[in-house]
PDB file of N, CA and C in Angstrom:
ATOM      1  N   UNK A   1      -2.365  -1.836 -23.566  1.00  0.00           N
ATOM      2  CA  UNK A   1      -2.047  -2.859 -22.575  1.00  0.00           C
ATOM      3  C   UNK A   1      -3.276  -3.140 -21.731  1.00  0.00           C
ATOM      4  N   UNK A   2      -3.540  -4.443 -21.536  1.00  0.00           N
ATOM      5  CA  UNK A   2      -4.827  -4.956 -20.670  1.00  0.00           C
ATOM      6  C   UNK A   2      -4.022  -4.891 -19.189  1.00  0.00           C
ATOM      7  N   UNK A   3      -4.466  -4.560 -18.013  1.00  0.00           N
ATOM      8  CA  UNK A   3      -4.499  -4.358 -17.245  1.00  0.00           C
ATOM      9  C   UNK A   3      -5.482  -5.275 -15.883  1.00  0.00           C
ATOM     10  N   UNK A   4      -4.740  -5.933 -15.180  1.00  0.00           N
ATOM     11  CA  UNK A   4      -5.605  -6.790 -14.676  1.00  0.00           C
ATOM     12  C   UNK A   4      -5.648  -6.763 -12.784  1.00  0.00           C
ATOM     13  N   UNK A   5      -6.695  -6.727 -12.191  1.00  0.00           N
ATOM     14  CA  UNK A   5      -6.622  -6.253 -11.173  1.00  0.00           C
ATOM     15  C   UNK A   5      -7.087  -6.915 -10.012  1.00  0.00           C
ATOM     16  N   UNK A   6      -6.276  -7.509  -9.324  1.00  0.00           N
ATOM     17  CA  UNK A   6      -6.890  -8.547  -7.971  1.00  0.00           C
ATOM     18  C   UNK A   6      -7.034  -7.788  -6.542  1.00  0.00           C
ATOM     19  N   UNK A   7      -8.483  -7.847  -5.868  1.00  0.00           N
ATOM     20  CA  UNK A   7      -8.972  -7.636  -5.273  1.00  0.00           C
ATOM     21  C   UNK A   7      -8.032  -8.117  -4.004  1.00  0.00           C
ATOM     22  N   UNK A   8      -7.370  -7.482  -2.875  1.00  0.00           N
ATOM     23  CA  UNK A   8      -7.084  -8.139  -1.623  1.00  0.00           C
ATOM     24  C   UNK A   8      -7.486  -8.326  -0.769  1.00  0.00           C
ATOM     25  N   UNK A   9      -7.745  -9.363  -0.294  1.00  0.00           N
ATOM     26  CA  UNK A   9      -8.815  -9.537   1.192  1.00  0.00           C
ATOM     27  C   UNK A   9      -8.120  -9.724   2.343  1.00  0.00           C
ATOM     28  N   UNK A  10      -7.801  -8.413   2.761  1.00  0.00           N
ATOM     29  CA  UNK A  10      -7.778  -7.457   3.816  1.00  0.00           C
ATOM     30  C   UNK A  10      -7.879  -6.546   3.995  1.00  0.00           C
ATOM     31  N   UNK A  11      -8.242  -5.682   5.272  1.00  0.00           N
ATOM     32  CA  UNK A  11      -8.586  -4.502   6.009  1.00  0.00           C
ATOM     33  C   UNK A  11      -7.204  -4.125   6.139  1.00  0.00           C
ATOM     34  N   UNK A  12      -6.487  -3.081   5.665  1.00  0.00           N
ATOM     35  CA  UNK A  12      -5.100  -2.260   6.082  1.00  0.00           C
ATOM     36  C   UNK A  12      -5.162  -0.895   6.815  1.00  0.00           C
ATOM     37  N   UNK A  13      -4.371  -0.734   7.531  1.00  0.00           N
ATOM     38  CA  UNK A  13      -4.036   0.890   7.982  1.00  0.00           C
ATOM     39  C   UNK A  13      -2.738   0.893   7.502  1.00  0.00           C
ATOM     40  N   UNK A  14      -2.825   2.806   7.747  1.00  0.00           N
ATOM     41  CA  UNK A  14      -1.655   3.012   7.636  1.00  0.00           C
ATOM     42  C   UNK A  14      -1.178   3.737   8.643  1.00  0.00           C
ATOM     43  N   UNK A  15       0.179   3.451   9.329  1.00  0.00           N
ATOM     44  CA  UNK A  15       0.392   3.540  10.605  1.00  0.00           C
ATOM     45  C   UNK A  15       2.007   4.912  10.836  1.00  0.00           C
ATOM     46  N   UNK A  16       2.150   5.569  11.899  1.00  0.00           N
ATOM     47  CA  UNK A  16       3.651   6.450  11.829  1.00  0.00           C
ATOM     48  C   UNK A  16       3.784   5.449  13.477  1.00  0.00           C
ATOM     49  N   UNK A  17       4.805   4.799  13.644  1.00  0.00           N
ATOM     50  CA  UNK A  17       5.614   3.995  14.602  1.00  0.00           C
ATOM     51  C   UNK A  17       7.171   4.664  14.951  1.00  0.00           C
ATOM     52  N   UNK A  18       6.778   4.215  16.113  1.00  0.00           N
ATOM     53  CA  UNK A  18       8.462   4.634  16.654  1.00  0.00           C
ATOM     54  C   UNK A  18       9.290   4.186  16.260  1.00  0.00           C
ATOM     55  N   UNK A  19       9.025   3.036  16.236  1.00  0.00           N
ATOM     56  CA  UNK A  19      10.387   2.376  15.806  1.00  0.00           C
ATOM     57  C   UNK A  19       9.992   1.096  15.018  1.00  0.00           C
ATOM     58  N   UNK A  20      10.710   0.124  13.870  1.00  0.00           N
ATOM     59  CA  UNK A  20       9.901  -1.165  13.534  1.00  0.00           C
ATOM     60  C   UNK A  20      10.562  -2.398  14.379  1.00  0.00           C
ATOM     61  N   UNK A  21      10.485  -2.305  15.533  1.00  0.00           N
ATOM     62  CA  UNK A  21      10.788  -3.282  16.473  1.00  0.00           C
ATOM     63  C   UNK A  21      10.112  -4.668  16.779  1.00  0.00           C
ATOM     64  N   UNK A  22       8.596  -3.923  16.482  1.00  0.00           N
ATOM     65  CA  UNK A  22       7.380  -4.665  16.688  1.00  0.00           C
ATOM     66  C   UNK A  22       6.899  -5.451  15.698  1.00  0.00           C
ATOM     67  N   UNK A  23       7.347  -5.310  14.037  1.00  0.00           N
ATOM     68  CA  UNK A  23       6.295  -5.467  12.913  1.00  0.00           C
ATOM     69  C   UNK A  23       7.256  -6.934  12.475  1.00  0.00           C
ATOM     70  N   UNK A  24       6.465  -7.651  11.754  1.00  0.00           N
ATOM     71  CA  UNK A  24       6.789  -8.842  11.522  1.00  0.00           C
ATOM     72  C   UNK A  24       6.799  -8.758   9.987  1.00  0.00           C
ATOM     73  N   UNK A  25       8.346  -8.456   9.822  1.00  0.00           N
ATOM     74  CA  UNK A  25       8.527  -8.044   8.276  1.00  0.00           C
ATOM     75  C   UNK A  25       8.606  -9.243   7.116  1.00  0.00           C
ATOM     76  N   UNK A  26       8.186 -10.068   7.255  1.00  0.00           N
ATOM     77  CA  UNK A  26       7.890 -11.212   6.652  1.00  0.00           C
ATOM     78  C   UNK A  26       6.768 -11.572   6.747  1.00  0.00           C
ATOM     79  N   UNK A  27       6.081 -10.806   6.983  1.00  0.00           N
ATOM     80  CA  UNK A  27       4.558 -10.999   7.001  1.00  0.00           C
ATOM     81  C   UNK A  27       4.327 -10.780   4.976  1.00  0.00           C
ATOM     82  N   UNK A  28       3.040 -10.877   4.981  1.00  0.00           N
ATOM     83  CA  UNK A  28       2.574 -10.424   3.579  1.00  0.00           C
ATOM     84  C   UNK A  28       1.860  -9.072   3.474  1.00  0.00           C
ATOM     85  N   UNK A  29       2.004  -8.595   2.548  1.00  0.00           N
ATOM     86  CA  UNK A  29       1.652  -7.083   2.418  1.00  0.00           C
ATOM     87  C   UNK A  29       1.780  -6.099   3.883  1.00  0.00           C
ATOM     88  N   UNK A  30       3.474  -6.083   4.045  1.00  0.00           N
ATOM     89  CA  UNK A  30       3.707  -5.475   5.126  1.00  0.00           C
ATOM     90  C   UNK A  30       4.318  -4.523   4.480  1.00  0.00           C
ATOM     91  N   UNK A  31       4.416  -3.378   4.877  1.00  0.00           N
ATOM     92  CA  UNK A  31       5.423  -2.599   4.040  1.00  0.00           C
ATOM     93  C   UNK A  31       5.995  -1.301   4.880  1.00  0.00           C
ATOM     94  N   UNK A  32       6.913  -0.999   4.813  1.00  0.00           N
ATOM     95  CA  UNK A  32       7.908   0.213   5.825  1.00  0.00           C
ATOM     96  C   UNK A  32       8.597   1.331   4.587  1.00  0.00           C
ATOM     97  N   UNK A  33       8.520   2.563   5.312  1.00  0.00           N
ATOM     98  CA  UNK A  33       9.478   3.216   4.999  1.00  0.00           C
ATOM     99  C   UNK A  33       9.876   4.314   5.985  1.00  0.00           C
ATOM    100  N   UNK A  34      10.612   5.162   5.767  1.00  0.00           N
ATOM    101  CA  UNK A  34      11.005   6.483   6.765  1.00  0.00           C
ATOM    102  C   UNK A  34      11.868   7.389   5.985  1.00  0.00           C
ATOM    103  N   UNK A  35      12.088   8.312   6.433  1.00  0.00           N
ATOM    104  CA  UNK A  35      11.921   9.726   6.229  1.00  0.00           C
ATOM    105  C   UNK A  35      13.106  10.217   7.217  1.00  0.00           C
ATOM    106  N   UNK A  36      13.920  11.524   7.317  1.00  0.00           N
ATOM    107  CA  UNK A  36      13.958  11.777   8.200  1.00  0.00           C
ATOM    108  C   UNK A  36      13.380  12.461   9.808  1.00  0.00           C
ATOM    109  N   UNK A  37      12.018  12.386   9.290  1.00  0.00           N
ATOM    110  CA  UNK A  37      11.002  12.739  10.338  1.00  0.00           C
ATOM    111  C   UNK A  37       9.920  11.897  10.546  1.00  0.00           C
ATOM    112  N   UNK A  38       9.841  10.526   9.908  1.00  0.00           N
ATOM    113  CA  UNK A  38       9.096   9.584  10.276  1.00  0.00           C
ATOM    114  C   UNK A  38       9.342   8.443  10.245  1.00  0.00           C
ATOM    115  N   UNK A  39       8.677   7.124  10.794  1.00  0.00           N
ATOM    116  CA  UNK A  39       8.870   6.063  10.490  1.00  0.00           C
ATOM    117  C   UNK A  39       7.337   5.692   9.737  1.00  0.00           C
ATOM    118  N   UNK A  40       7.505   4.780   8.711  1.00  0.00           N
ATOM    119  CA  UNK A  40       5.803   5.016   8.369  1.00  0.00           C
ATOM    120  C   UNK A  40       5.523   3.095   7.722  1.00  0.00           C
ATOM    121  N   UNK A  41       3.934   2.445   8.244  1.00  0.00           N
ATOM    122  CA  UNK A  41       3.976   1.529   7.933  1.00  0.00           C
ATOM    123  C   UNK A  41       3.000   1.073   7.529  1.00  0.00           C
ATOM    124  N   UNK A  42       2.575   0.586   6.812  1.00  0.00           N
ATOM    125  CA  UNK A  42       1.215   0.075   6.020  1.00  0.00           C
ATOM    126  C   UNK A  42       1.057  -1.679   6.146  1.00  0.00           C
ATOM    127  N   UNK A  43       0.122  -1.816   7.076  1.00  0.00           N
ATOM    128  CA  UNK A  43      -0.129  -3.752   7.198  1.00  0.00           C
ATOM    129  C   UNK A  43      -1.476  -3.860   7.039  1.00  0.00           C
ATOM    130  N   UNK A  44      -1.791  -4.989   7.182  1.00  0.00           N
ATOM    131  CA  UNK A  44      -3.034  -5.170   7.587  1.00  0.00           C
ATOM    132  C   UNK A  44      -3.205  -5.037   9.174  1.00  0.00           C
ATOM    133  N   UNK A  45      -4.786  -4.417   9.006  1.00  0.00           N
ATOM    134  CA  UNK A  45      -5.079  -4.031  10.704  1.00  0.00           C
ATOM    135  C   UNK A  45      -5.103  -5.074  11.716  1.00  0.00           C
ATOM    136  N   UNK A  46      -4.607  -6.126  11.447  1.00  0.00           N
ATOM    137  CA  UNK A  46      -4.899  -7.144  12.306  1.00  0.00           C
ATOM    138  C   UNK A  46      -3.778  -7.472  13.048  1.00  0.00           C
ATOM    139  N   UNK A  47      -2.521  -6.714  11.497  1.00  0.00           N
ATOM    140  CA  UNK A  47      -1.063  -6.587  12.531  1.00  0.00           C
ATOM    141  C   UNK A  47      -0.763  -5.475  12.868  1.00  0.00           C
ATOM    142  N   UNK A  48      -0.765  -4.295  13.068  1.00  0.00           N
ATOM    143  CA  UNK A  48      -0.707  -3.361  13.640  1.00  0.00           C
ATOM    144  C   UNK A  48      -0.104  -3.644  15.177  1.00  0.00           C
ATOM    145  N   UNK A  49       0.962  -3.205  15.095  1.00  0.00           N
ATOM    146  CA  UNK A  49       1.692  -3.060  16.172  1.00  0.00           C
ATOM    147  C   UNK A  49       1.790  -2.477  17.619  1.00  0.00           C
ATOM    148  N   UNK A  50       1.946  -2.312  18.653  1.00  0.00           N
ATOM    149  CA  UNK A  50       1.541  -1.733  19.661  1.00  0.00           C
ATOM    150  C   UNK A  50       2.062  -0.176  20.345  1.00  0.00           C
ATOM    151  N   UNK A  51       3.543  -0.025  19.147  1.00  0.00           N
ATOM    152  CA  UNK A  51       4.475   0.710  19.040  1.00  0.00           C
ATOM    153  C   UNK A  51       3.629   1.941  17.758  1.00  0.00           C
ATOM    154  N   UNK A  52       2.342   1.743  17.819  1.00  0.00           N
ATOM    155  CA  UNK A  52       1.971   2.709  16.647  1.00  0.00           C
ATOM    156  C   UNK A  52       1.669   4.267  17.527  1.00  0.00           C
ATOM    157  N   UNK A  53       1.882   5.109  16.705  1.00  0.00           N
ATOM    158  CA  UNK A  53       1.607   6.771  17.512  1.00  0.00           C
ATOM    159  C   UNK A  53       0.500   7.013  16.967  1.00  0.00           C
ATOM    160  N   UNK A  54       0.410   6.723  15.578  1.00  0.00           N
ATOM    161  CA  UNK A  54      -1.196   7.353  14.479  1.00  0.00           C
ATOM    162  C   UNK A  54      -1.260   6.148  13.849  1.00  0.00           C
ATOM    163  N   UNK A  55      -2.410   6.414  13.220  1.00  0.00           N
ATOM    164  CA  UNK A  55      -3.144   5.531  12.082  1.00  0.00           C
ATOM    165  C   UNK A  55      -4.313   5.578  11.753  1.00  0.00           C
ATOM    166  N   UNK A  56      -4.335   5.299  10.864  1.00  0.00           N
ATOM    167  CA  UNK A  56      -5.948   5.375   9.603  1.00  0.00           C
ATOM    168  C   UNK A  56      -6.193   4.248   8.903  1.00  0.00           C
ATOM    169  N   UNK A  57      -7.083   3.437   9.896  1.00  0.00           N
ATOM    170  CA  UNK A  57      -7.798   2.351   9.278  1.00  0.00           C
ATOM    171  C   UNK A  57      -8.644   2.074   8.421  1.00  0.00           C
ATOM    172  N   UNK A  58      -9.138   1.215   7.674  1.00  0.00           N
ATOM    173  CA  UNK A  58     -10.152   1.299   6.991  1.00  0.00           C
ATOM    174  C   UNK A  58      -9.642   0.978   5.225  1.00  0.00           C
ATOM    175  N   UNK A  59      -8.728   0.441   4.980  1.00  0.00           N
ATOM    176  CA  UNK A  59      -8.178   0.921   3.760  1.00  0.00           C
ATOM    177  C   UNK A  59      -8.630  -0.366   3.007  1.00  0.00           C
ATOM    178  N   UNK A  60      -8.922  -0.223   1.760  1.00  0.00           N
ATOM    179  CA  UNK A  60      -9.242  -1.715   1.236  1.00  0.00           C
ATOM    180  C   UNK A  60      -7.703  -1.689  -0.162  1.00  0.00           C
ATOM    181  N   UNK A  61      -7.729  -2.695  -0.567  1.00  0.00           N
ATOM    182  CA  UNK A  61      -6.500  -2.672  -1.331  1.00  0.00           C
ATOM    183  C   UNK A  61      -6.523  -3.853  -2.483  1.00  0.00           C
ATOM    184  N   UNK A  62      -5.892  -3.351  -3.856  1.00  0.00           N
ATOM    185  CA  UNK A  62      -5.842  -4.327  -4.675  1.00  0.00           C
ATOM    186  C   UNK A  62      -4.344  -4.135  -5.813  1.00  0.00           C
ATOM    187  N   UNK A  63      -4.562  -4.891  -6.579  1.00  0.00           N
ATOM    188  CA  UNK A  63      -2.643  -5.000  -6.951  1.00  0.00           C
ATOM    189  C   UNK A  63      -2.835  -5.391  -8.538  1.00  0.00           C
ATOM    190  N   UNK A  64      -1.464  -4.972  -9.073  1.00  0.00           N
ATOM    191  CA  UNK A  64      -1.757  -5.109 -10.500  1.00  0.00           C
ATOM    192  C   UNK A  64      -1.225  -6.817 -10.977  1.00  0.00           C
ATOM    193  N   UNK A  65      -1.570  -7.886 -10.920  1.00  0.00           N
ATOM    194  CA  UNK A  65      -1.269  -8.867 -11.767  1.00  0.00           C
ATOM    195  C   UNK A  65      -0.435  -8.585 -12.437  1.00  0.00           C
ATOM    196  N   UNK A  66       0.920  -9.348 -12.286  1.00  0.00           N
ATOM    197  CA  UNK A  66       1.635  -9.647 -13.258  1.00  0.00           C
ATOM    198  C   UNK A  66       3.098  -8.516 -12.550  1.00  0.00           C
ATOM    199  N   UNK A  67       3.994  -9.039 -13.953  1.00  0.00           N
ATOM    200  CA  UNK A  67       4.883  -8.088 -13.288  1.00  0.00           C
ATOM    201  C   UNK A  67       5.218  -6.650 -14.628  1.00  0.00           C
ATOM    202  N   UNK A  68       5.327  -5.692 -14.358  1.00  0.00           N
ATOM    203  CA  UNK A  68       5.234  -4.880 -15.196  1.00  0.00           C
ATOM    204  C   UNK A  68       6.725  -3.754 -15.458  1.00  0.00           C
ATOM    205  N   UNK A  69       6.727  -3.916 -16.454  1.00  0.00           N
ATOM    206  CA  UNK A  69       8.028  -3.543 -17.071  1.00  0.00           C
ATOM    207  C   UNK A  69       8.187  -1.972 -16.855  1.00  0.00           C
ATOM    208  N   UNK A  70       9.651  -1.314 -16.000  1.00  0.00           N
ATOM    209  CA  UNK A  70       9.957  -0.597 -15.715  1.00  0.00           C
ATOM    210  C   UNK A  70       9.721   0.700 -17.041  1.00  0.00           C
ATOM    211  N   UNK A  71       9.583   0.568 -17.997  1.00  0.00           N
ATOM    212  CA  UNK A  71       9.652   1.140 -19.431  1.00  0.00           C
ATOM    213  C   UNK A  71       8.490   1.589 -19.251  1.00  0.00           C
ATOM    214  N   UNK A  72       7.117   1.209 -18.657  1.00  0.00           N
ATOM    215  CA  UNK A  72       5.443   1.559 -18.913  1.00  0.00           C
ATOM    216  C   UNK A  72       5.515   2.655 -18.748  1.00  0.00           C
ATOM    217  N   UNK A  73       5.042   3.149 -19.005  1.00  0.00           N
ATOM    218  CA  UNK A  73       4.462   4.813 -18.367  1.00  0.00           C
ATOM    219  C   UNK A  73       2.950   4.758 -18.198  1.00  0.00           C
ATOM    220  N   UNK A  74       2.487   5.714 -17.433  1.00  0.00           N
ATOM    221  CA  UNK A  74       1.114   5.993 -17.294  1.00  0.00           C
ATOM    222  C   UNK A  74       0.056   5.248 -16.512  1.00  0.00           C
ATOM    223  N   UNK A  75       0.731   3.912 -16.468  1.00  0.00           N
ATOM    224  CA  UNK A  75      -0.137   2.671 -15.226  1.00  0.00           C
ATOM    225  C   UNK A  75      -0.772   3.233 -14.072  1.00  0.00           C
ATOM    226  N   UNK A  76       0.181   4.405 -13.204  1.00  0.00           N
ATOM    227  CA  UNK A  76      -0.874   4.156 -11.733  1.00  0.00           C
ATOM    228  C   UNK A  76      -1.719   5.603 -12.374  1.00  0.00           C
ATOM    229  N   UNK A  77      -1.125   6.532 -13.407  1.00  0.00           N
ATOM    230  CA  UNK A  77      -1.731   7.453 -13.902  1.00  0.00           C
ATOM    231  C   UNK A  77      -3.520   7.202 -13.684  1.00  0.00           C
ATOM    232  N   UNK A  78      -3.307   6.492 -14.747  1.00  0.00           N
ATOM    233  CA  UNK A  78      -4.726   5.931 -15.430  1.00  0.00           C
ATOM    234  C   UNK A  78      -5.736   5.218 -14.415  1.00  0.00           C
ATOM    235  N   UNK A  79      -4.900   4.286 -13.858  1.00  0.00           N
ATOM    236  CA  UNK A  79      -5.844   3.558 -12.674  1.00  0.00           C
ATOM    237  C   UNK A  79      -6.538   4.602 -11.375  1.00  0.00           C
ATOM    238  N   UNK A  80      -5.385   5.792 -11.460  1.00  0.00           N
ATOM    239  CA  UNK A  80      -5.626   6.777 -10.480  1.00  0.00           C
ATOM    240  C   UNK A  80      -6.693   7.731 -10.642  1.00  0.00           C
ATOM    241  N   UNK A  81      -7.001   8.306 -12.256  1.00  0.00           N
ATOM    242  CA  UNK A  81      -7.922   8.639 -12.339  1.00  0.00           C
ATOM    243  C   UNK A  81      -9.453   8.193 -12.126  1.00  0.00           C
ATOM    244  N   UNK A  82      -9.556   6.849 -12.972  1.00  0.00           N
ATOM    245  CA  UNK A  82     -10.476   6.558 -12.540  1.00  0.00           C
ATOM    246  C   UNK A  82     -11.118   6.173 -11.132  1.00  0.00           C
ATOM    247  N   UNK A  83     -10.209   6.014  -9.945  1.00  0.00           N
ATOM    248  CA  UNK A  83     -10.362   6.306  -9.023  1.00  0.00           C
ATOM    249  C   UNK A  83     -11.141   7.728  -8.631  1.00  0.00           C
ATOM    250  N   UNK A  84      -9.985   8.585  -9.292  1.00  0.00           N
ATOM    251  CA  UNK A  84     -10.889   9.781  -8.705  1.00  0.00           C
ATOM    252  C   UNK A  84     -11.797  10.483  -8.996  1.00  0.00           C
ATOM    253  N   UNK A  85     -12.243   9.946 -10.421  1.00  0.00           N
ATOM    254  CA  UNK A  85     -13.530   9.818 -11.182  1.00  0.00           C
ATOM    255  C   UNK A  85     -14.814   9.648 -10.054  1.00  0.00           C
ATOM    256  N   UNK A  86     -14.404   8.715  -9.678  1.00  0.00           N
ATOM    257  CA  UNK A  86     -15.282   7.843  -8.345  1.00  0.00           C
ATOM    258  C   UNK A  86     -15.536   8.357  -7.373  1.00  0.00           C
ATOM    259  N   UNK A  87     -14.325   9.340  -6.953  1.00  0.00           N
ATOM    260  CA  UNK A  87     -14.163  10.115  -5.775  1.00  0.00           C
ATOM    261  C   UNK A  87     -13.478   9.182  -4.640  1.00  0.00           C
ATOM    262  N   UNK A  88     -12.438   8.422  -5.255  1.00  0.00           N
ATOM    263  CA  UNK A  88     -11.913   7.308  -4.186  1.00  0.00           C
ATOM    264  C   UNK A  88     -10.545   7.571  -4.468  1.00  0.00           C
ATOM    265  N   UNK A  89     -10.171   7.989  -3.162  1.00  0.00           N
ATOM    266  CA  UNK A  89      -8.608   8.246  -2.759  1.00  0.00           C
ATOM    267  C   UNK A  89      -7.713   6.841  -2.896  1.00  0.00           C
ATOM    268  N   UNK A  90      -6.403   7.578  -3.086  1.00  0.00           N
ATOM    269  CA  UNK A  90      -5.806   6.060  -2.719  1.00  0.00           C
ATOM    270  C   UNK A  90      -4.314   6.639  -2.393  1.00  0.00           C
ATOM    271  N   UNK A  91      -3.830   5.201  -1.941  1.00  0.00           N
ATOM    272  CA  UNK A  91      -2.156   5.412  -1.195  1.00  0.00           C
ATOM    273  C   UNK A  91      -1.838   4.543  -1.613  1.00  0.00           C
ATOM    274  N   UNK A  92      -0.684   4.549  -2.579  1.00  0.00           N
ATOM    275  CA  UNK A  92      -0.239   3.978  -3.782  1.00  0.00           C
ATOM    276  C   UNK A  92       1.263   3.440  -2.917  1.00  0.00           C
ATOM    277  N   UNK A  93       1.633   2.206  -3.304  1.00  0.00           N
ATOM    278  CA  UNK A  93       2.853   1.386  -2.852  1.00  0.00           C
ATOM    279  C   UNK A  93       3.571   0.764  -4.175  1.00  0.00           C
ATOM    280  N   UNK A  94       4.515   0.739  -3.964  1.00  0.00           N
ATOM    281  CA  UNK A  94       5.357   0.199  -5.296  1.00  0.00           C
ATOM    282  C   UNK A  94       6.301  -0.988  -4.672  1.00  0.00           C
ATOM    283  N   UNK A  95       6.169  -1.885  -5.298  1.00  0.00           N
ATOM    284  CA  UNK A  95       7.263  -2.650  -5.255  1.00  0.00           C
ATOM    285  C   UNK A  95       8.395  -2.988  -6.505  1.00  0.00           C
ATOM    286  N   UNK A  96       9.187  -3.970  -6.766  1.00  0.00           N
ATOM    287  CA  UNK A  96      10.371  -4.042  -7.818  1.00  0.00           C
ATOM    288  C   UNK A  96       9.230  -4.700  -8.458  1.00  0.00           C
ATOM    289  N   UNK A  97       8.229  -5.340  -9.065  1.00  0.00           N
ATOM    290  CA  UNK A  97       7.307  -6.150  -9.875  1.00  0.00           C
ATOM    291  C   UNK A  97       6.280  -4.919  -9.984  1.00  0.00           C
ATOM    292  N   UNK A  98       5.695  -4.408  -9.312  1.00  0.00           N
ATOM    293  CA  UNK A  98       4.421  -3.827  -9.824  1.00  0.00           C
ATOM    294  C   UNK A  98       3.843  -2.539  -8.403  1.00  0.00           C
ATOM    295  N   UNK A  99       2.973  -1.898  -9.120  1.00  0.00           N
ATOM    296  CA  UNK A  99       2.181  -1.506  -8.107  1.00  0.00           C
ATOM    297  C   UNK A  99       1.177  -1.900  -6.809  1.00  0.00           C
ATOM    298  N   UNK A 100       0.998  -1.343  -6.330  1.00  0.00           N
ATOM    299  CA  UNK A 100      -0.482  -1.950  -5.189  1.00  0.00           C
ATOM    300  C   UNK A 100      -0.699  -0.218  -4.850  1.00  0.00           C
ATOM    301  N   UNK A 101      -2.272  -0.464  -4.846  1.00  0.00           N
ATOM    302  CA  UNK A 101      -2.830   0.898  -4.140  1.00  0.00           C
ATOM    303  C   UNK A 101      -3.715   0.254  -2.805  1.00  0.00           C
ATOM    304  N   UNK A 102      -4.063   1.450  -1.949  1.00  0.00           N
ATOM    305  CA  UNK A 102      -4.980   1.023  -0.996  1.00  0.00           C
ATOM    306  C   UNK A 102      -5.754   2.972  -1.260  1.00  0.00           C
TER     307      UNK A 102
END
């Protein structure tokens, strides 16, 4: 399988918030989840909320083209290594279509 990979142009953090009171969930590449011991949110740094406790800026991010069939195996595997081939971390997001790492 060819594998195709678009560059995103934005700066993201990733943020632990009190609450998502603040975040404008219709934004683009906004993304939430929680835990029972966190609330946790990944935007771009430009939306970053005022309600944030932590965060780690700096994240660059890109996404897999296309939409990819629940059946694949091995996709963020592979992309992940060569990442760490590189020595470049990443924080991997999933949506119902595909992956995104930052």
């Amino acid at each position: 399988m060819n594998i195709k990979l678009k560059i995103i142009e934005e700066t993201f953090s990733v943020c632990k918030v009190k609450d998502y009171s603040e975040i404008d969930l219709q934004a683009a590449f906004v993304f939430v989840d929680s835990t029972d011991e966190e609330k946790s949110l990944v935007c771009p740094t430009r939306l970053v909320p005022a309600n944030t406790t932590e965060r780690d800026d700096g994240w660059r991010a890109f996404r897999i083209e296309g939409v990819l069939d629940f059946s694949l195996i091995g996709i963020l595997a592979k992309i992940s290594t060569c990442l760490a081939n590189n020595k470049i971390g990443i924080f991997a997001i999933s949506t119902f279509n595909t992956d995104r790492e930052l």
